[in-house]
N, C-alpha and C. Protein backbone atom coordinates (compact mmCIF):
# COMPACT_ATOMS: atom_id res chain seq x y z
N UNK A 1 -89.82 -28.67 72.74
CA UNK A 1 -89.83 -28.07 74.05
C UNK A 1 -89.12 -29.04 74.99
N UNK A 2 -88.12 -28.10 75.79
CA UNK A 2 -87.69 -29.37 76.96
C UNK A 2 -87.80 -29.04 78.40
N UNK A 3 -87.50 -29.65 79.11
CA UNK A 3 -87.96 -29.27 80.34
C UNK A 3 -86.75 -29.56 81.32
N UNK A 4 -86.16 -28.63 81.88
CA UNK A 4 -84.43 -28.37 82.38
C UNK A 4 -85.01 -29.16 83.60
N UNK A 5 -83.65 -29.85 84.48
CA UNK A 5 -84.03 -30.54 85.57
C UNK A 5 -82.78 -31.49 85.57
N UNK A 6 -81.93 -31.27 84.60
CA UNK A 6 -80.86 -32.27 84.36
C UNK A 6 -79.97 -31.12 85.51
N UNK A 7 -79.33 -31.43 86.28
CA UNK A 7 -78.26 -30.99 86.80
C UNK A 7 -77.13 -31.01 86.40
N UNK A 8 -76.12 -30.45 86.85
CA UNK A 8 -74.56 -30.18 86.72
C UNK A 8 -74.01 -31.56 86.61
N UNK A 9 -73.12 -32.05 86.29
CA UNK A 9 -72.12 -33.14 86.74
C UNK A 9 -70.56 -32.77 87.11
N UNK A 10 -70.08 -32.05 87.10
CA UNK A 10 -68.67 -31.08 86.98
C UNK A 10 -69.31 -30.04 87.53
N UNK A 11 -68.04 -29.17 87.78
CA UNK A 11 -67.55 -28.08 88.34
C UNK A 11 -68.06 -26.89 87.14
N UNK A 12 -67.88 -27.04 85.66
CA UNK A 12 -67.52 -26.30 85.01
C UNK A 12 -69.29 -26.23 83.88
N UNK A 13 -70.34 -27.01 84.54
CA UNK A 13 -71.46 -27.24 83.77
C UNK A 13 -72.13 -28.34 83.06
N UNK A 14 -72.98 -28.30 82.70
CA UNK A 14 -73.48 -29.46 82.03
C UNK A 14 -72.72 -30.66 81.64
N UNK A 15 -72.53 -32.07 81.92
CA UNK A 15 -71.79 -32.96 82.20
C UNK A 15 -70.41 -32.18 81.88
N UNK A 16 -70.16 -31.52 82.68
CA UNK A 16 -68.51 -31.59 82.84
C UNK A 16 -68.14 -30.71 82.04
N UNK A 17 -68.77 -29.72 80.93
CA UNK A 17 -68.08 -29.02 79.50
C UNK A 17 -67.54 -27.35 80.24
N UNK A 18 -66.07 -27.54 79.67
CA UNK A 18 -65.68 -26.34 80.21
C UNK A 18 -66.76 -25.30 79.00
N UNK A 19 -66.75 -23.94 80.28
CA UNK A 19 -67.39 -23.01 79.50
C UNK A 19 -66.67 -22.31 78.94
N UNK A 20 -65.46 -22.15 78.73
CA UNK A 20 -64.60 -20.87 78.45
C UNK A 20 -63.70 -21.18 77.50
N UNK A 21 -62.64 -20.08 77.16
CA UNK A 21 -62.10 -20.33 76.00
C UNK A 21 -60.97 -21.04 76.39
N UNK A 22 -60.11 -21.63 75.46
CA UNK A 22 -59.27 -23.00 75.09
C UNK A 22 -57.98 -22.13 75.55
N UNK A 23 -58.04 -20.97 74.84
CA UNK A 23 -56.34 -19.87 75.53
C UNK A 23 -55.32 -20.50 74.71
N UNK A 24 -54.36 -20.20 75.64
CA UNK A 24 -52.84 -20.15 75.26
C UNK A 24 -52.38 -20.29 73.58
N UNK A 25 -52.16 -21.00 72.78
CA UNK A 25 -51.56 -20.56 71.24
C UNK A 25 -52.58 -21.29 70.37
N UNK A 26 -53.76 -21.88 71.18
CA UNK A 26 -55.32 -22.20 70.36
C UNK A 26 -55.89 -21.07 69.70
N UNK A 27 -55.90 -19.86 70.40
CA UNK A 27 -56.81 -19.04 70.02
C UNK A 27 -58.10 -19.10 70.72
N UNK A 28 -58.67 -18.61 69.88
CA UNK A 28 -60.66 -18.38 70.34
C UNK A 28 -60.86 -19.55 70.34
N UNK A 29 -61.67 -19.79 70.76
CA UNK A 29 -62.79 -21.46 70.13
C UNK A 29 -63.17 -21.27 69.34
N UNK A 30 -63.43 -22.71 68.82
CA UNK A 30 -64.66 -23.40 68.03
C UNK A 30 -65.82 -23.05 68.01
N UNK A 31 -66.02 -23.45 67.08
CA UNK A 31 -68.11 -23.19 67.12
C UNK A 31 -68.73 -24.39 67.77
N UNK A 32 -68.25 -25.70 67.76
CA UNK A 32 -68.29 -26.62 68.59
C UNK A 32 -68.44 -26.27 69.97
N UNK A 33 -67.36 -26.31 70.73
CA UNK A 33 -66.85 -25.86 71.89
C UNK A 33 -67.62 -24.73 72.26
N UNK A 34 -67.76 -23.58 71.94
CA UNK A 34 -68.97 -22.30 71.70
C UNK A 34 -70.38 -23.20 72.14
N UNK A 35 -71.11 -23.58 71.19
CA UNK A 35 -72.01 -24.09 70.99
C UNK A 35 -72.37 -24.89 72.93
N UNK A 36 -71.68 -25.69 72.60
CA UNK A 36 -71.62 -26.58 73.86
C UNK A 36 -71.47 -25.59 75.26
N UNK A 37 -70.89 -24.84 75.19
CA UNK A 37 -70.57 -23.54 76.48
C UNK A 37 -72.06 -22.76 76.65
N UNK A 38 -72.25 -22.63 75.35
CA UNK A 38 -73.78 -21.71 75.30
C UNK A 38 -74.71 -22.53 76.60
N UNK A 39 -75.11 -23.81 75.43
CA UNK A 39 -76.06 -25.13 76.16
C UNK A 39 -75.55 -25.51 77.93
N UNK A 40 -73.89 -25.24 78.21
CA UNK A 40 -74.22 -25.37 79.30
C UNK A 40 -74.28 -24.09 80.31
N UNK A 41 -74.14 -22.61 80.07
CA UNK A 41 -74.81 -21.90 80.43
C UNK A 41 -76.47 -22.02 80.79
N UNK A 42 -77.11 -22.76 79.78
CA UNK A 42 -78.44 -22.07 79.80
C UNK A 42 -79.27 -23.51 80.82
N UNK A 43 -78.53 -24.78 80.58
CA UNK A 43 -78.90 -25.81 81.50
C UNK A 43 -78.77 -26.01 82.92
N UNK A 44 -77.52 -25.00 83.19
CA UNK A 44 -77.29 -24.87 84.79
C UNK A 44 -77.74 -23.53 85.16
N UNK A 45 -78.66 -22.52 84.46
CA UNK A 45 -79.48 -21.61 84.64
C UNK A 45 -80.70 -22.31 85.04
N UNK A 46 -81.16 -22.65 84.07
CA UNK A 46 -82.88 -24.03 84.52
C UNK A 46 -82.65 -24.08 85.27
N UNK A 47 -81.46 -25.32 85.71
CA UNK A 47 -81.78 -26.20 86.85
C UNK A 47 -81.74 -25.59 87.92
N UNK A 48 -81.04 -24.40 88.01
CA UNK A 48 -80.93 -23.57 89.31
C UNK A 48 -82.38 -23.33 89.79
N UNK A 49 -83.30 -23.08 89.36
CA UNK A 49 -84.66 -22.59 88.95
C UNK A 49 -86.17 -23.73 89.36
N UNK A 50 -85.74 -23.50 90.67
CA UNK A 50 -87.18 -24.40 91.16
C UNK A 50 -88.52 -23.54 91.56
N UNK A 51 -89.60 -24.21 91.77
CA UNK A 51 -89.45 -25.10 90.76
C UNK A 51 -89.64 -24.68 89.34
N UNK A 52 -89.26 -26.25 88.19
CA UNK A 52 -88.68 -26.05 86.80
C UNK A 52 -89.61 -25.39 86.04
N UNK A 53 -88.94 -24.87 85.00
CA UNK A 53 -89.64 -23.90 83.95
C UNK A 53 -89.54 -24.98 82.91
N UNK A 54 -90.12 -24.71 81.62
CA UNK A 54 -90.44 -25.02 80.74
C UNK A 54 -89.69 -24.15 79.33
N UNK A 55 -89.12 -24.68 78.55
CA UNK A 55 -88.56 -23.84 77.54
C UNK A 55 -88.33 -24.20 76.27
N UNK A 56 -88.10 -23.44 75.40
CA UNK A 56 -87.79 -23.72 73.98
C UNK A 56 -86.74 -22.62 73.81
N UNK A 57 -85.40 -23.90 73.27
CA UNK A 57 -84.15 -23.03 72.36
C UNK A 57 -84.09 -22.91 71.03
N UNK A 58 -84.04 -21.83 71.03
CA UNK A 58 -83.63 -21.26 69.23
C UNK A 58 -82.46 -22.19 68.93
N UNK A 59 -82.75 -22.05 67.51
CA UNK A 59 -81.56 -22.18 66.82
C UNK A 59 -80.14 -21.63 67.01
N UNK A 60 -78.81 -22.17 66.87
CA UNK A 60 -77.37 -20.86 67.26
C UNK A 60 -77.79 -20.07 65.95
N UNK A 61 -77.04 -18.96 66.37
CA UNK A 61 -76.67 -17.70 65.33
C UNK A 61 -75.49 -17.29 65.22
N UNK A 62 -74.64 -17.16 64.20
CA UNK A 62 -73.60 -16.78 63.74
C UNK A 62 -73.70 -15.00 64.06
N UNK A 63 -72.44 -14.39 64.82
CA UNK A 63 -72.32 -13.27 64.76
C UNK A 63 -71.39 -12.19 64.30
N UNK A 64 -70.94 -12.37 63.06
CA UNK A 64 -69.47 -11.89 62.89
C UNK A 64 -69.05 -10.78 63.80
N UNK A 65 -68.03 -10.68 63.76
CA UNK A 65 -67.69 -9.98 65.02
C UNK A 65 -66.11 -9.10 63.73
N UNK A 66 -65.66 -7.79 64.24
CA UNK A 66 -65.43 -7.31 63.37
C UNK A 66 -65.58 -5.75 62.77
N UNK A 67 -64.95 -5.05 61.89
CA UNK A 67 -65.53 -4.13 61.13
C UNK A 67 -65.81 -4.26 59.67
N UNK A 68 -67.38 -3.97 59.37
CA UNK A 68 -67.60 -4.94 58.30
C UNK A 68 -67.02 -4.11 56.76
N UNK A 69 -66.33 -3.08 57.10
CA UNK A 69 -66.17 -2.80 55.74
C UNK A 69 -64.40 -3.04 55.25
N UNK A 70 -63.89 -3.90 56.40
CA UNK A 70 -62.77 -4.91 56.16
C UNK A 70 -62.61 -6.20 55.47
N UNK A 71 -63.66 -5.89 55.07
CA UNK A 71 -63.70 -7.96 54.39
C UNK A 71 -64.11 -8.91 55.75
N UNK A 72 -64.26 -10.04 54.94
CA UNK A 72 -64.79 -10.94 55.94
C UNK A 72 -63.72 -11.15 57.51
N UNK A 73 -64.22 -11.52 58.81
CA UNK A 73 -63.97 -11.47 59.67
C UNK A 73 -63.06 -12.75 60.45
N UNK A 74 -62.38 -12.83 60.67
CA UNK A 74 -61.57 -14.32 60.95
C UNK A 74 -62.71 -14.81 62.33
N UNK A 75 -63.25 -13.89 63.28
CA UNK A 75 -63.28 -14.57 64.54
C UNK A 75 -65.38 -13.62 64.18
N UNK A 76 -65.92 -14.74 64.93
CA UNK A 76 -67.12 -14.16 65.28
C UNK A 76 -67.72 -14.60 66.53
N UNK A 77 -68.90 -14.67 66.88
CA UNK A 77 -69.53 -14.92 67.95
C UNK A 77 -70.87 -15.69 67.82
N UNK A 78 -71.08 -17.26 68.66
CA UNK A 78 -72.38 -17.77 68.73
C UNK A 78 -72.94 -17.72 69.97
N UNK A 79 -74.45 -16.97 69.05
CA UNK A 79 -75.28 -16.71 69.87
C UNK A 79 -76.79 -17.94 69.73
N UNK A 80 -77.42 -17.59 70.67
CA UNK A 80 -78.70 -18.14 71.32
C UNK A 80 -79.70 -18.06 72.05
N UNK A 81 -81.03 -17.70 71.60
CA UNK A 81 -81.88 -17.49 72.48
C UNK A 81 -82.74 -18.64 73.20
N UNK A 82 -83.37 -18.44 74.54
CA UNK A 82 -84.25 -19.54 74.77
C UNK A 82 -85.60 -18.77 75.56
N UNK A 83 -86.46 -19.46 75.12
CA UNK A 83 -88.03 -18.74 75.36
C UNK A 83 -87.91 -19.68 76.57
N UNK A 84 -88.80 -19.00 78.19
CA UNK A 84 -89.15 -19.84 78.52
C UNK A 84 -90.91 -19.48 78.13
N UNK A 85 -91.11 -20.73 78.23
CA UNK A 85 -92.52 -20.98 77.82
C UNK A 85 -93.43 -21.46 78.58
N UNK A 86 -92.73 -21.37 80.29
CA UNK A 86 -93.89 -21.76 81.32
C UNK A 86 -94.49 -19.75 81.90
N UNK A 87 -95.88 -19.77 81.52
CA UNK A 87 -96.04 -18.72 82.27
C UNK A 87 -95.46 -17.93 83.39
N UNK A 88 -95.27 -16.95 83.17
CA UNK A 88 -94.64 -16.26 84.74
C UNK A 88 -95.85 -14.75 84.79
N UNK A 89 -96.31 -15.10 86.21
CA UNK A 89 -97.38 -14.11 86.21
C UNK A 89 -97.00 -12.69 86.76
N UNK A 90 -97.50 -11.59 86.83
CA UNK A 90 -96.41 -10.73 86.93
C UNK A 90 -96.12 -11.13 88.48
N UNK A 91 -97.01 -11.05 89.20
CA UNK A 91 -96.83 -11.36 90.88
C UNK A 91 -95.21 -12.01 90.96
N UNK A 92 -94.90 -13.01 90.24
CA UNK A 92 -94.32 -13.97 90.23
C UNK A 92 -92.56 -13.50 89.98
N UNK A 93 -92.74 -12.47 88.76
CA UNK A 93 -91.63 -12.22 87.71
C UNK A 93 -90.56 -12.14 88.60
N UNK A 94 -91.03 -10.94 89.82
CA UNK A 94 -89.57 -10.76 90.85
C UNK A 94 -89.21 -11.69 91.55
N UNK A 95 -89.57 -12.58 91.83
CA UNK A 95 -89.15 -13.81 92.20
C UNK A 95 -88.27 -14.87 91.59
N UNK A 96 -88.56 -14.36 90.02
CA UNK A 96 -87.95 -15.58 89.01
C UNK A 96 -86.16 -14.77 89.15
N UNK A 97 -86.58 -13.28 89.02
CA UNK A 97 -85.29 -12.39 88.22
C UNK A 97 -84.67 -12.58 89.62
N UNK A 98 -85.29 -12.84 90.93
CA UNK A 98 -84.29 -12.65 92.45
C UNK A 98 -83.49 -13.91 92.23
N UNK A 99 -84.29 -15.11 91.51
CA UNK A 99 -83.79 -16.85 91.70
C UNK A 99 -82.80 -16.63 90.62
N UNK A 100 -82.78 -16.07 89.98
CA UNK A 100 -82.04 -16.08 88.88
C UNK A 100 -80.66 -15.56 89.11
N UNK A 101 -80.69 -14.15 89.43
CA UNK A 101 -79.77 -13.42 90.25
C UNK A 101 -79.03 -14.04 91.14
N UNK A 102 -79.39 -14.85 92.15
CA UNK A 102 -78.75 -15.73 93.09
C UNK A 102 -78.57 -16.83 92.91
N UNK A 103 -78.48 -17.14 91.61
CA UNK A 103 -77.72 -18.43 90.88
C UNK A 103 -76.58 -18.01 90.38
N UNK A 104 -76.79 -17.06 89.19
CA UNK A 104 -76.03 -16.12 88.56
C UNK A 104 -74.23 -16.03 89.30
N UNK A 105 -74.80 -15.66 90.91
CA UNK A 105 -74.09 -14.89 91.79
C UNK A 105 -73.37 -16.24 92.00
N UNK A 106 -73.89 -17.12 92.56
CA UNK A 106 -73.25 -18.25 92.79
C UNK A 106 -72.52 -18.34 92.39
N UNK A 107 -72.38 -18.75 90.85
CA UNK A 107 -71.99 -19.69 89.85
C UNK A 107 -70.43 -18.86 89.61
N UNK A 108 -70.21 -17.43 90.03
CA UNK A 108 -69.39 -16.58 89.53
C UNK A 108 -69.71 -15.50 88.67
N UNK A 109 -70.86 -15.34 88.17
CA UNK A 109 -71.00 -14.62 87.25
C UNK A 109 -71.02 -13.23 87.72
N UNK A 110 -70.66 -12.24 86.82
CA UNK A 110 -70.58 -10.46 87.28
C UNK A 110 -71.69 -10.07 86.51
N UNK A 111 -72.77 -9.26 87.22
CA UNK A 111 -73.66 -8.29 87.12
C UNK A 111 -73.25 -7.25 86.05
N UNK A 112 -73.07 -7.06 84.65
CA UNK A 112 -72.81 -5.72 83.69
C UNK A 112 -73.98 -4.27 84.15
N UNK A 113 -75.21 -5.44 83.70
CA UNK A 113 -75.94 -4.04 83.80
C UNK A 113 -77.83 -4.52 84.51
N UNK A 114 -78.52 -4.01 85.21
CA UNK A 114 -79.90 -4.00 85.77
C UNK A 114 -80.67 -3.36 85.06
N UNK A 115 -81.94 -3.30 84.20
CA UNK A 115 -82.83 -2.80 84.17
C UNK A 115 -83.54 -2.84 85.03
N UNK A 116 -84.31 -2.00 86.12
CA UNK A 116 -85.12 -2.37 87.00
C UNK A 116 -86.50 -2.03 86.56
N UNK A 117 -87.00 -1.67 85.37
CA UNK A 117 -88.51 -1.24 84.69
C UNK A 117 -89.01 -2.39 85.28
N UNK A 118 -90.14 -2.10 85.78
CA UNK A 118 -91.70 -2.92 86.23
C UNK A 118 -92.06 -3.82 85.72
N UNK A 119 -92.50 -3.56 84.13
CA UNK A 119 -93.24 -4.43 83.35
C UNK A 119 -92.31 -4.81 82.59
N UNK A 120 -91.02 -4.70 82.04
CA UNK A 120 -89.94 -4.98 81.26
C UNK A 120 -88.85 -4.98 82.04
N UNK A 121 -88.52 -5.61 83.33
CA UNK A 121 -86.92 -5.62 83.68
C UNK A 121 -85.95 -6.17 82.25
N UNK A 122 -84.46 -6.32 83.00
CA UNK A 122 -83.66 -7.23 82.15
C UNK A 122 -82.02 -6.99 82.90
N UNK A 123 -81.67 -8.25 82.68
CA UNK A 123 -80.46 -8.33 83.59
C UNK A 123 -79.26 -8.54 82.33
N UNK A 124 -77.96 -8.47 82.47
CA UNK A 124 -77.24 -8.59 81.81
C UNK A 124 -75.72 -9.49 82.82
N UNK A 125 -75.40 -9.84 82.33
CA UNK A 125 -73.88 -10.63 83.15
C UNK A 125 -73.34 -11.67 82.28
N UNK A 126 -71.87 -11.62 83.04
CA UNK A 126 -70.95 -12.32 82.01
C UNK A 126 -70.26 -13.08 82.81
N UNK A 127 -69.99 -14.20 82.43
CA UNK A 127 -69.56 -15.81 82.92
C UNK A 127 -68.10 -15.42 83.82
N UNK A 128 -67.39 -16.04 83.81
CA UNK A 128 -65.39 -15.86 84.47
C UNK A 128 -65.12 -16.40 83.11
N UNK A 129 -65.61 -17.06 81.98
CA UNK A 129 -65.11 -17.36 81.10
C UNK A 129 -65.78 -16.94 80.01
N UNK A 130 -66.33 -15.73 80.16
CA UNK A 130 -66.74 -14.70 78.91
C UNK A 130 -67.71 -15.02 78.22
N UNK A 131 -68.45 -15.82 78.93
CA UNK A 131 -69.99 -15.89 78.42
C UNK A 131 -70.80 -14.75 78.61
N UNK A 132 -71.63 -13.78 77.57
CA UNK A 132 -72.45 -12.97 77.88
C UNK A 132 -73.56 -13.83 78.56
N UNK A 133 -74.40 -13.34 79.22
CA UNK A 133 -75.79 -13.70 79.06
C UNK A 133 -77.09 -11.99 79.55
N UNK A 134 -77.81 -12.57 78.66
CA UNK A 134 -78.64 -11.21 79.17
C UNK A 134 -80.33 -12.53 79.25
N UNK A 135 -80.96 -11.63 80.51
CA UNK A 135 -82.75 -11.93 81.03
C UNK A 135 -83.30 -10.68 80.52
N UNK A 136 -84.10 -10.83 80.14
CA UNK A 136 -85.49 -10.25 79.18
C UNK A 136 -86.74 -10.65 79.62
N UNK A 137 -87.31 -9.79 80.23
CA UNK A 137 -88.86 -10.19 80.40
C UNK A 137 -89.37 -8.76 79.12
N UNK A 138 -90.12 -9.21 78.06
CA UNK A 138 -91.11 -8.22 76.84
C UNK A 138 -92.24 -8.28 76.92
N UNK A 139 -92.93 -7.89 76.32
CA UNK A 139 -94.40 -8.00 75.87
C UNK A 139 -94.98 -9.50 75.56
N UNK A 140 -95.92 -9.65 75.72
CA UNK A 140 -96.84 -9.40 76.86
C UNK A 140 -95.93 -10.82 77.79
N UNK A 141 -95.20 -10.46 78.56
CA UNK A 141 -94.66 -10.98 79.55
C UNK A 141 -93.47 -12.45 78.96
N UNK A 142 -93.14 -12.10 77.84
CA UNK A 142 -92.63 -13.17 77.48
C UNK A 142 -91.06 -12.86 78.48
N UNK A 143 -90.57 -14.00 78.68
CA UNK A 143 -89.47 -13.98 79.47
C UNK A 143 -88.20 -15.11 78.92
N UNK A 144 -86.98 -14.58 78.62
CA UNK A 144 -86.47 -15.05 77.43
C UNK A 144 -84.86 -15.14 77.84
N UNK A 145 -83.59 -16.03 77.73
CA UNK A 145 -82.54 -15.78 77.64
C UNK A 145 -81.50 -15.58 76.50
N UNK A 146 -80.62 -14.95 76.08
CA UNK A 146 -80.00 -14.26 75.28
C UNK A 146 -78.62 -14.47 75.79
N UNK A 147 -77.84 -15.64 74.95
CA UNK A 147 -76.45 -16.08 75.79
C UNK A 147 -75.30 -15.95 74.12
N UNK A 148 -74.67 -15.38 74.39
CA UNK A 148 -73.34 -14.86 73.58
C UNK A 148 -71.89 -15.43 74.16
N UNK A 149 -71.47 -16.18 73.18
CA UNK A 149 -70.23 -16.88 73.10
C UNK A 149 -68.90 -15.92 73.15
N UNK A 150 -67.92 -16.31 73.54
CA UNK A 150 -66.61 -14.94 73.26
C UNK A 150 -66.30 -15.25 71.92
N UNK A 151 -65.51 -14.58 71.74
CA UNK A 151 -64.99 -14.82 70.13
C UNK A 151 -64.55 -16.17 69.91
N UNK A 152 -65.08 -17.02 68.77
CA UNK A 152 -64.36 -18.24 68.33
C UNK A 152 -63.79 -17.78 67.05
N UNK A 153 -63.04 -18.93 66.19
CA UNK A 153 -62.48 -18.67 64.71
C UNK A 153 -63.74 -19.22 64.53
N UNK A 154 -64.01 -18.13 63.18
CA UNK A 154 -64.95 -18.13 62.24
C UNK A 154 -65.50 -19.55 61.69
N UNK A 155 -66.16 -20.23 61.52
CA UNK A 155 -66.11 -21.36 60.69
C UNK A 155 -66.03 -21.48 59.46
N UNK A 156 -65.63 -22.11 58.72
CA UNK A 156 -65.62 -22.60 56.92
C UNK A 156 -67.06 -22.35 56.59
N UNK A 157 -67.46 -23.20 57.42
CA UNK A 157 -68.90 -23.83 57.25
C UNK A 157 -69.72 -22.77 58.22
N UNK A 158 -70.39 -21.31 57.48
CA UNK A 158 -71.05 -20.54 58.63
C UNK A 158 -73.01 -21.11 58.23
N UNK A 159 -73.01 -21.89 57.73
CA UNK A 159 -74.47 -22.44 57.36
C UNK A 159 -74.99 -23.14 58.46
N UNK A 160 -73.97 -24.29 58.85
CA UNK A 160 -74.52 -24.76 60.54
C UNK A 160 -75.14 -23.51 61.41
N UNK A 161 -74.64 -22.49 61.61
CA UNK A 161 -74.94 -21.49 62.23
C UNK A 161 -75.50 -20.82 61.83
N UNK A 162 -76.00 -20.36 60.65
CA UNK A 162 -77.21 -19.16 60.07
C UNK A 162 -78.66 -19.61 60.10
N UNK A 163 -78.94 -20.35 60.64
CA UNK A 163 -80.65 -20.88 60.72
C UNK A 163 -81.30 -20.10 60.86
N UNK A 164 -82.53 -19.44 60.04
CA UNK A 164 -83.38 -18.17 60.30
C UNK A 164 -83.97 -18.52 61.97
N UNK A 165 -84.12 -17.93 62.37
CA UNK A 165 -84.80 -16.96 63.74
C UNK A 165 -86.08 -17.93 63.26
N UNK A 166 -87.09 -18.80 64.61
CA UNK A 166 -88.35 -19.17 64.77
C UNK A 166 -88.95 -18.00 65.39
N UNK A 167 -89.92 -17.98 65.20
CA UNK A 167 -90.88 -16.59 65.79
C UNK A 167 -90.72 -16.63 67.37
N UNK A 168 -90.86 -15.69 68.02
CA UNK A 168 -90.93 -16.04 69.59
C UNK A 168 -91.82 -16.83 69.79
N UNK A 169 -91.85 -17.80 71.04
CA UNK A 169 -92.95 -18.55 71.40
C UNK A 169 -93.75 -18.04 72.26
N UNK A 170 -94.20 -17.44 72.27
CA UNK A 170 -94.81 -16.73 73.74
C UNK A 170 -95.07 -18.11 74.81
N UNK A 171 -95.27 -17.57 76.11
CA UNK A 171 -95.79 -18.43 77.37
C UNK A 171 -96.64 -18.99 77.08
N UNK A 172 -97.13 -20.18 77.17
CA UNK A 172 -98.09 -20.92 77.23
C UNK A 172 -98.58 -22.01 78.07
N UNK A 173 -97.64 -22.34 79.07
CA UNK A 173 -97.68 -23.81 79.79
C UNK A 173 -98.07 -23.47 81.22
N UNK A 174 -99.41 -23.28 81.74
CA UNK A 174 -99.70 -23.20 83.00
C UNK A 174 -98.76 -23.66 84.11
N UNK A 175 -98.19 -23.08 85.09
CA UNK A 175 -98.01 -24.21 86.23
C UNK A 175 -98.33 -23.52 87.46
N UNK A 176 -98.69 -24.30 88.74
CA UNK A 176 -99.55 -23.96 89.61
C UNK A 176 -98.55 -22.84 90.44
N UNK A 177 -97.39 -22.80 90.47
CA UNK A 177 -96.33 -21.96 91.54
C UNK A 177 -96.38 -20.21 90.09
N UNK A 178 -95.46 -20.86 89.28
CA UNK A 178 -95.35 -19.52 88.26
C UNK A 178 -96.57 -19.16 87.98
N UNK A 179 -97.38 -19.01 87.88
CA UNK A 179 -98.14 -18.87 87.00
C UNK A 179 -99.30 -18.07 86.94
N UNK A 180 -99.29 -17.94 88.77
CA UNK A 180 -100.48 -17.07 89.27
C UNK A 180 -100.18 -16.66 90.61
């Protein structure tokens, strides 16, 4: 479990790592480069987020990207979830999804799509440099981020990236502002 609070250092996220793709006769990214874009999506989300939440990141996930009855895929997509794991009480939730939203907005990011359901919102938006990200609040109030890489080249090596799925963590970490 870690606890976000590290700030930006650069323009572009977490000490300095561009988020977006490499372009011109590179191609897609890396799973490297991916990887690192994910992490600094989801660290300059936290920190936006006072006060701090509490969280646990999944493992990446390999996403081929593709039609699968072409043979294997040159380019796929890494993905990542992160639980937060500091309670959010419901009182609270619209407050987190408004702080969130007006970071989001800041940072550049475009609004795709709103769920506005009560007990299950969920937000969706995508970076200037083609980061998905989607907010999830589920049962029983777990509240969760879901961040998708643009297409990189495939790796040799897709084992770094296939790590089975840890169970959700549900909320567990009291704190006196979220929490009630």
């Amino acid at each position: 479990m870690t606890t976000p609070g590290a700030g930006t250092t650069g323009p572009h996220g977490a000490a300095g790592v561009r988020l977006g793709p490499l372009g011109g006769s590179l191609g897609p990214l890396g799973g490297p480069q991916a990887a690192e874009g994910i992490r600094a999506v989801l660290d300059r989300t936290y920190a936006a987020i006072l006060p701090g939440l509490t969280r646990n990141d999944n493992a990446l996930l390999l996403n081929p990207a593709g039609d699968p009855g072409s043979g294997p895929s040159p380019v796929a997509r890494l993905m990542e979830y992160s639980d937060i794991t500091t309670v959010v009480s419901s009182a609270r939730r619209g407050s987190l999804l408004g702080v969130i939203e007006r970071a989001w907005l800041s940072f550049g990011y475009v609004i795709d799509e709103v769920n506005g359901d009560f007990s299950m919102p969920s937000m969706d938006v995508r970076t200037p440099d083609g980061y998905g990200v989607q907010l999830n609040v589920g049962a029983p109030g777990n509240v969760y981020f879901l961040v998708s890489s643009p297409l990189i080249r495939r790796p040799a090596d897709t084992f770094a990236y296939s790590q089975p799925l840890v169970p959700t963590q549900l909320p567990d970490v009291d704190h006196p502002f979220w929490s009630h």
